[in-house]
N, C-alpha and C. Protein backbone atom coordinates (compact mmCIF):
# COMPACT_ATOMS: atom_id res chain seq x y z
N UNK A 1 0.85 -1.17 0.00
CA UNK A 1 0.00 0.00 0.00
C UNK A 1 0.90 1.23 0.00
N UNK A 2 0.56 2.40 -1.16
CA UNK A 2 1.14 3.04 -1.13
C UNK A 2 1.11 3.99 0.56
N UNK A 3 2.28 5.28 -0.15
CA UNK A 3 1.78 6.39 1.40
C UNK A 3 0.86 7.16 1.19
N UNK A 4 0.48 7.38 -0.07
CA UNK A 4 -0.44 8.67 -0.38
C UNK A 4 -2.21 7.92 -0.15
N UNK A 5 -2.08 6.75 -0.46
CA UNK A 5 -2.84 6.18 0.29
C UNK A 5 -3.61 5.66 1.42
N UNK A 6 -2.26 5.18 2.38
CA UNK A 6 -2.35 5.60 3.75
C UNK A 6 -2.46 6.88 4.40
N UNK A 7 -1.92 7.89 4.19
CA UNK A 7 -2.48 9.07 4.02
C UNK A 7 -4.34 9.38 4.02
N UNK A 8 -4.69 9.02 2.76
CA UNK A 8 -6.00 8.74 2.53
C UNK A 8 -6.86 8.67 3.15
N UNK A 9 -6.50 7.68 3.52
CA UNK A 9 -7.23 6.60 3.93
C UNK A 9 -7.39 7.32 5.92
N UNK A 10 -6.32 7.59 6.49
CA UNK A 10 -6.20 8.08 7.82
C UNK A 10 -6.81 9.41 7.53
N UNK A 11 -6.65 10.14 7.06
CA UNK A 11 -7.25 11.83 6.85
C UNK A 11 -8.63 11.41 6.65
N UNK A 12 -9.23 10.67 5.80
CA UNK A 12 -10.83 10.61 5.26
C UNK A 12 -11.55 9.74 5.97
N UNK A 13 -11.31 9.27 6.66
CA UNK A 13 -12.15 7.91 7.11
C UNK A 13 -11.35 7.68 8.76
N UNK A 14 -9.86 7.19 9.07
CA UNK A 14 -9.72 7.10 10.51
C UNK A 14 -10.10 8.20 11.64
N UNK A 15 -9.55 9.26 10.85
CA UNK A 15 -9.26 10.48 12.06
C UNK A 15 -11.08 10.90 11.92
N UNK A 16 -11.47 10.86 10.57
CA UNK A 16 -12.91 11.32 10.75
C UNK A 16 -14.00 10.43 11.84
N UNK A 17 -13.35 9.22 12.31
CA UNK A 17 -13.74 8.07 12.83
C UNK A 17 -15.15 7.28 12.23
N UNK A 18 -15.64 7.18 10.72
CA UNK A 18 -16.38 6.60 10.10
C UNK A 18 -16.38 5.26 9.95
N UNK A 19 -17.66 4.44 10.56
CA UNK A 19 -17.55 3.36 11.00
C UNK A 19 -18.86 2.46 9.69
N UNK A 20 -18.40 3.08 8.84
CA UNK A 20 -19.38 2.76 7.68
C UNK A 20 -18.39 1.58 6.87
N UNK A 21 -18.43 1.11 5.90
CA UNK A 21 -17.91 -0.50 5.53
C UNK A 21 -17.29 0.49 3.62
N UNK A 22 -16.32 -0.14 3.54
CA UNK A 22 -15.39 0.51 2.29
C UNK A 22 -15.65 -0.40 1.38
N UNK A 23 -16.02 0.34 0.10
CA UNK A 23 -16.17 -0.37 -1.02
C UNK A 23 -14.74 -0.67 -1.97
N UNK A 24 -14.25 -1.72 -2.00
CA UNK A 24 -12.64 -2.07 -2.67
C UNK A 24 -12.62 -2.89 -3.75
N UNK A 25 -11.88 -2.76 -5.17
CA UNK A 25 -11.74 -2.96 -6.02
C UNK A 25 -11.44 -4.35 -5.61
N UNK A 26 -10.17 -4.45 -5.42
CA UNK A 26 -9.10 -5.78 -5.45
C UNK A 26 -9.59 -5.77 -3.64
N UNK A 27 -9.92 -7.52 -3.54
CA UNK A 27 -9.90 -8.44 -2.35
C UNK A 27 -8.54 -7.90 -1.74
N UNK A 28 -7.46 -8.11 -1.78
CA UNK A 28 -5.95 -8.39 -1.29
C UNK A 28 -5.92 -7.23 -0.61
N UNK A 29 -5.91 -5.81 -1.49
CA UNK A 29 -5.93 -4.63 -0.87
C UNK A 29 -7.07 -4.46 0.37
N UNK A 30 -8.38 -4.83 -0.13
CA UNK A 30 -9.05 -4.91 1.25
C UNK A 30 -8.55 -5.27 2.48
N UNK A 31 -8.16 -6.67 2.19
CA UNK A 31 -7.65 -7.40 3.35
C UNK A 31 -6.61 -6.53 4.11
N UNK A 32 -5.32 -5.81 3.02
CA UNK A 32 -4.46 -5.38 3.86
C UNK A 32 -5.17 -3.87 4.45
N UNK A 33 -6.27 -3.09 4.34
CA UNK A 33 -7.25 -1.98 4.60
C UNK A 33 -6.83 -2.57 6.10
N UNK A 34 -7.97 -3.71 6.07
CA UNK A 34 -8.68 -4.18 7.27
C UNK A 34 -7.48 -4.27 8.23
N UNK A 35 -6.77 -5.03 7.88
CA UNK A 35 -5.41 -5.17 8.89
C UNK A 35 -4.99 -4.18 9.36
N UNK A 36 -4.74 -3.01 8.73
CA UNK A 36 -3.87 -1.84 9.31
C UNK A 36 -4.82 -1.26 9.62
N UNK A 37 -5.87 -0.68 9.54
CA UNK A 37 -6.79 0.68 9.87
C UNK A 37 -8.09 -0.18 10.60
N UNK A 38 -8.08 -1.51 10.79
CA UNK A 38 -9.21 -1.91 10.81
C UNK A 38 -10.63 -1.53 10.59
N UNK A 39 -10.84 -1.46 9.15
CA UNK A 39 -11.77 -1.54 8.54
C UNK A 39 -12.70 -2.29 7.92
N UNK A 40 -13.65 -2.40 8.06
CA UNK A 40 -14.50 -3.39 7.01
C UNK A 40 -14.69 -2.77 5.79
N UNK A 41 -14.06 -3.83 4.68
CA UNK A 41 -13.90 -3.64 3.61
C UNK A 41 -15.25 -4.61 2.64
N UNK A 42 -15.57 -4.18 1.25
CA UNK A 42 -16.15 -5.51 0.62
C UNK A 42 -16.17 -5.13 -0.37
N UNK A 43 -15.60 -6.16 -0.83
CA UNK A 43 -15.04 -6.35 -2.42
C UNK A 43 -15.46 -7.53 -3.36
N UNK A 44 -16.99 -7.51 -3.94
CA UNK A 44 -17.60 -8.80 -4.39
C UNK A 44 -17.75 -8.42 -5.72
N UNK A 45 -18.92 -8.76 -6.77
CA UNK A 45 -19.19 -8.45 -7.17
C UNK A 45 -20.16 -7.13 -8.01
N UNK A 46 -20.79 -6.96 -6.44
CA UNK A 46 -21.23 -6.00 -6.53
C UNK A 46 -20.59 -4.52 -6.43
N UNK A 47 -19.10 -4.36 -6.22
CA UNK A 47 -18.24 -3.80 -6.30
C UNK A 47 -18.05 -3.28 -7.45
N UNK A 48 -17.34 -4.27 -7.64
CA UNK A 48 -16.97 -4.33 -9.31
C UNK A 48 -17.99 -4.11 -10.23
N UNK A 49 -19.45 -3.90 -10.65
CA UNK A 49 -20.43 -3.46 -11.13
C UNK A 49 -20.32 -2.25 -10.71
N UNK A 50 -19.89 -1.92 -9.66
CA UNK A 50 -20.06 -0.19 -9.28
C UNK A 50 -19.12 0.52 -9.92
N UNK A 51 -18.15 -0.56 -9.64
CA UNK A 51 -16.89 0.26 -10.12
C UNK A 51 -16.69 0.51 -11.60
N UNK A 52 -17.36 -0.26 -12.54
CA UNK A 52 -17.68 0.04 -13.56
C UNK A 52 -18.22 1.08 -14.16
N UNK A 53 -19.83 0.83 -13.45
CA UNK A 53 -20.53 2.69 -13.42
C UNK A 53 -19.92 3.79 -13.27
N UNK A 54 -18.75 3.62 -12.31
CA UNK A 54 -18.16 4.79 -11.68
C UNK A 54 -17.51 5.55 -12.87
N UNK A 55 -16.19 4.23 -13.70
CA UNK A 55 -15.79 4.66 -14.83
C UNK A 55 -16.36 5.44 -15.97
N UNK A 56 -17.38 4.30 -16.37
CA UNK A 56 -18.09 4.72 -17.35
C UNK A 56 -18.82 6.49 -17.49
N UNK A 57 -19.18 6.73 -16.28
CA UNK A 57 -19.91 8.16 -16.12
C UNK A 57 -18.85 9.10 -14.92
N UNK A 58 -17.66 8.40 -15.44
CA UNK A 58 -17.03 9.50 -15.21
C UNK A 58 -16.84 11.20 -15.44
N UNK A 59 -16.62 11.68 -16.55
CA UNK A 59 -17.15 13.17 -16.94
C UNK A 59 -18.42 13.36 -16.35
N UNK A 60 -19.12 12.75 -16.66
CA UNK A 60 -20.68 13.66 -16.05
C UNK A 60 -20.43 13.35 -14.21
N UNK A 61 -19.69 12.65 -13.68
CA UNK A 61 -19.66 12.72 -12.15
C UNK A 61 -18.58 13.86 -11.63
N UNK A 62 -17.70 14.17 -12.43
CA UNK A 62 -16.82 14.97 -12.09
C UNK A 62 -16.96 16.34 -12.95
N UNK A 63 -17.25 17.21 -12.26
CA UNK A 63 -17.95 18.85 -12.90
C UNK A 63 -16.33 19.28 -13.59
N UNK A 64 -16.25 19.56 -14.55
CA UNK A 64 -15.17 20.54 -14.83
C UNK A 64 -13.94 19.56 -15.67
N UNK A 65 -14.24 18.07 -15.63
CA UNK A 65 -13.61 17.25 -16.25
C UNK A 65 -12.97 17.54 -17.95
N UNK A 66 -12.60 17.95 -18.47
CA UNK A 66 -12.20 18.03 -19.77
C UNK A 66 -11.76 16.71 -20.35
N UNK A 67 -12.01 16.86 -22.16
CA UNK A 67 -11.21 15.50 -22.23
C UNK A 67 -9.39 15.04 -22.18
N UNK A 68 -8.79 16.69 -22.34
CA UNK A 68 -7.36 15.92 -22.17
C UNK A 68 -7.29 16.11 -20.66
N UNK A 69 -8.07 16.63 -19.99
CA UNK A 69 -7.58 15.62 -18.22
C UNK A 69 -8.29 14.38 -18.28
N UNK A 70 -9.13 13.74 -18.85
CA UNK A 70 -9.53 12.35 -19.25
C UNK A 70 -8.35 11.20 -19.50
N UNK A 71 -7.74 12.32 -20.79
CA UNK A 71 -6.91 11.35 -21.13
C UNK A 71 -5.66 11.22 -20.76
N UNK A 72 -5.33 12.82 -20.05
CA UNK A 72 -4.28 12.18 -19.34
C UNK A 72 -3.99 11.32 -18.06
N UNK A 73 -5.13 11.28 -17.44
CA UNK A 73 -5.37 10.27 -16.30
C UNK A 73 -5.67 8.54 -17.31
N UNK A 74 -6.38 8.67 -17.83
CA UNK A 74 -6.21 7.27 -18.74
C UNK A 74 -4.82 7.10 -18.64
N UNK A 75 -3.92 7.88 -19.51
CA UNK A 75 -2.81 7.53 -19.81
C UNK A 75 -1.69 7.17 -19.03
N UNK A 76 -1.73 8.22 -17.31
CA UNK A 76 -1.43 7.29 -16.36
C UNK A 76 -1.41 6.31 -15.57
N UNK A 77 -2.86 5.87 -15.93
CA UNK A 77 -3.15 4.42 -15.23
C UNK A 77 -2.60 4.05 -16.13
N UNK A 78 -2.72 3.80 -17.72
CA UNK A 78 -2.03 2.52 -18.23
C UNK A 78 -0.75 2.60 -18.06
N UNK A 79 0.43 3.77 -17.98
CA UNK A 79 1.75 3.79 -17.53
C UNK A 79 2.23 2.88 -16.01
N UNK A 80 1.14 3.29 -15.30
CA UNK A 80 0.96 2.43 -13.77
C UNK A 80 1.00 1.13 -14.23
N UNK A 81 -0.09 0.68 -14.67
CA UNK A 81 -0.51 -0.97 -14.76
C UNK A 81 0.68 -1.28 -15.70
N UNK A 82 1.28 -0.71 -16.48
CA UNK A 82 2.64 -1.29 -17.15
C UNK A 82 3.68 -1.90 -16.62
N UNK A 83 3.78 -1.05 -15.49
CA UNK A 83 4.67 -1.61 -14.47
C UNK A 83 4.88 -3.02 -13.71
N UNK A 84 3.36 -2.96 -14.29
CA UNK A 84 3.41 -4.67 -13.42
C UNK A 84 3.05 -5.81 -13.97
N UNK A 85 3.59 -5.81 -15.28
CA UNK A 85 3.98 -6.66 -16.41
C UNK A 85 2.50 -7.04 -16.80
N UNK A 86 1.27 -6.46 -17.00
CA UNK A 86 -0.01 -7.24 -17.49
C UNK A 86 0.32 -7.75 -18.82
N UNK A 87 -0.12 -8.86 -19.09
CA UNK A 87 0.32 -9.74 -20.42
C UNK A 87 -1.06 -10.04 -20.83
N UNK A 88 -2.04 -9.17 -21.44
CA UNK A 88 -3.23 -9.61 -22.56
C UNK A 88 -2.89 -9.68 -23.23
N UNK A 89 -3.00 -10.37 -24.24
CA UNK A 89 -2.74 -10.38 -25.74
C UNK A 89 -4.32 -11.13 -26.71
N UNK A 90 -5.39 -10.18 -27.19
CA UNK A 90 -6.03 -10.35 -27.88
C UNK A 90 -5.66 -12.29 -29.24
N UNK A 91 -4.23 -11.95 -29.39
CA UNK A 91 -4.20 -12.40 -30.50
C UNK A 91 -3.50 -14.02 -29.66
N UNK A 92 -3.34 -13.79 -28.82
CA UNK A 92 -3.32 -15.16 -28.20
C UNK A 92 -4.60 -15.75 -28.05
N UNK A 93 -5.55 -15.22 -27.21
CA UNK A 93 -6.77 -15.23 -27.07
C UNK A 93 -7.57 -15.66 -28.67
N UNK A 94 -7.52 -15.56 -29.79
CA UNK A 94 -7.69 -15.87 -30.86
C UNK A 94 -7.38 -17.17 -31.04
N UNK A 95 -5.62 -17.51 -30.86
CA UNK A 95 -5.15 -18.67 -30.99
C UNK A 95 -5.58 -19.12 -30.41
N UNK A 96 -6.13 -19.29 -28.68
CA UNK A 96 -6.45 -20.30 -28.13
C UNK A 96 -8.02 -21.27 -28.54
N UNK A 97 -9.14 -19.84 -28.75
CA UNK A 97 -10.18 -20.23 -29.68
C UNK A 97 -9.77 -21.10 -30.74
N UNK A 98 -8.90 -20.44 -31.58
CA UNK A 98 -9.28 -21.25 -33.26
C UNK A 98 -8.27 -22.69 -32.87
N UNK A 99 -7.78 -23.05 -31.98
CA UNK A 99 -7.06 -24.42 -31.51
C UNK A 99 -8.02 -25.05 -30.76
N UNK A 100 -8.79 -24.55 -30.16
CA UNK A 100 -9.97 -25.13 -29.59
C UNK A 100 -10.71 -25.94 -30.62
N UNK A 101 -11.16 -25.03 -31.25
CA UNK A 101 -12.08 -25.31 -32.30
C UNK A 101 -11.55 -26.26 -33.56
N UNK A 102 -9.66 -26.25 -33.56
CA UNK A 102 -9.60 -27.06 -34.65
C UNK A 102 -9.71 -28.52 -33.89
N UNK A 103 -9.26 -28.73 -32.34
CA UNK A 103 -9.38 -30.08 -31.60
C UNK A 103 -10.67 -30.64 -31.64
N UNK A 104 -11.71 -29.42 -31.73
CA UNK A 104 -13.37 -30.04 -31.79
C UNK A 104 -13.75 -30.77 -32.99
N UNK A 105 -13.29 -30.24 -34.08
CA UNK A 105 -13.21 -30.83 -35.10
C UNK A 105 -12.31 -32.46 -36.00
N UNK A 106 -11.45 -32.41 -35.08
CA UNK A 106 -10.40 -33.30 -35.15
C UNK A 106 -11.29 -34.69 -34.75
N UNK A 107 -11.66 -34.20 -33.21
CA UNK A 107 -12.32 -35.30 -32.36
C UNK A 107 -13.89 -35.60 -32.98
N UNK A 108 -14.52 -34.55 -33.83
CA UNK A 108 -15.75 -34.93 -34.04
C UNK A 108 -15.18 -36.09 -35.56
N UNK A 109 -14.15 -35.26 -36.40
CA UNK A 109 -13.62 -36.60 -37.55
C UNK A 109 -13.11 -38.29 -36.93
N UNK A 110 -12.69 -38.07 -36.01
CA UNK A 110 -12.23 -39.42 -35.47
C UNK A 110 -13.18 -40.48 -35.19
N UNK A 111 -14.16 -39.17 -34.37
CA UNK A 111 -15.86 -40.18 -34.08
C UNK A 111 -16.31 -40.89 -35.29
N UNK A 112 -16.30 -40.15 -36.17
CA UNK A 112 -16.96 -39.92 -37.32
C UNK A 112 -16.60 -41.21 -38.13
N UNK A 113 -15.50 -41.18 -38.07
CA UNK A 113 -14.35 -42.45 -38.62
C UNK A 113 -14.62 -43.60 -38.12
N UNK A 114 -14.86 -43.78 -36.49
CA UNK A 114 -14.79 -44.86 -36.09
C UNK A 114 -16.04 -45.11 -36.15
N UNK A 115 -17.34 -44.27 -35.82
CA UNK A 115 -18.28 -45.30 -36.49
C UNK A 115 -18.66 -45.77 -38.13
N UNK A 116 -17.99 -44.82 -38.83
CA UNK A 116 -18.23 -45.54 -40.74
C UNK A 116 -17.55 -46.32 -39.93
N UNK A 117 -16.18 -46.95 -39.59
CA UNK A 117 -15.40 -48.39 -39.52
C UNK A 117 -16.10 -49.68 -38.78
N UNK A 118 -17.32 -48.98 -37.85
CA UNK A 118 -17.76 -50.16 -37.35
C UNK A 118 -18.98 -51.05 -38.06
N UNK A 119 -19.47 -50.02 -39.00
CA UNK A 119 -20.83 -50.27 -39.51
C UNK A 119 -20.41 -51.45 -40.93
């Protein structure tokens, strides 16, 4: 956990002494919330649906938002998340489908084979 976080987190919520339950992206980070500040954290699904909304209607939640402060905050999260080697690759994801799909086919010819051979 970062400091600017801990920070945060003690200025907005400890010292204010708010005994209300924190909505958290990532489980792990909750957990370590709870440990240090003892907080109740929850991080389910229904989280993550929020946290979605949150994104999505971002500009209209934040008054005064422009789009290059949009994009330059985009552009620092993805500089952030770079850091910590995320490996998507669309075109793997492709390969793994169309190898799927050529094994389905393989196995439906083999069936296919062995019953013409039995008949």
């Amino acid at each position: 956990m970062s400091k600017s976080l801990k920070s945060f987190i003690k200025k907005s919520i400890v010292d204010k002494q708010l005994h209300d339950k924190l909505a958290v992206s990532e489980s792990k980070l909750g957990s370590t919330i709870s440990e240090k500040f003892s907080i109740k954290c929850v991080s389910d699904k229904t989280v993550a649906e929020l946290m979605r909304g949150i994104r999505s209607q971002l500009n209209n939640l934040i008054a005064g938002l422009s789009e290059t402060d949009m994009h330059a905050m985009v552009l620092g999260l993805s500089h952030s998340l770079s850091r910590y080697k995320i490996k998507f690759s669309p075109d793997k994801v492709d390969t793994m489908i169309v190898q799927a799909i050529g094994t389905s086919n393989t196995t439906i010819k083999r069936c296919d084979a062995i019953r013409w051979s039995t008949c």
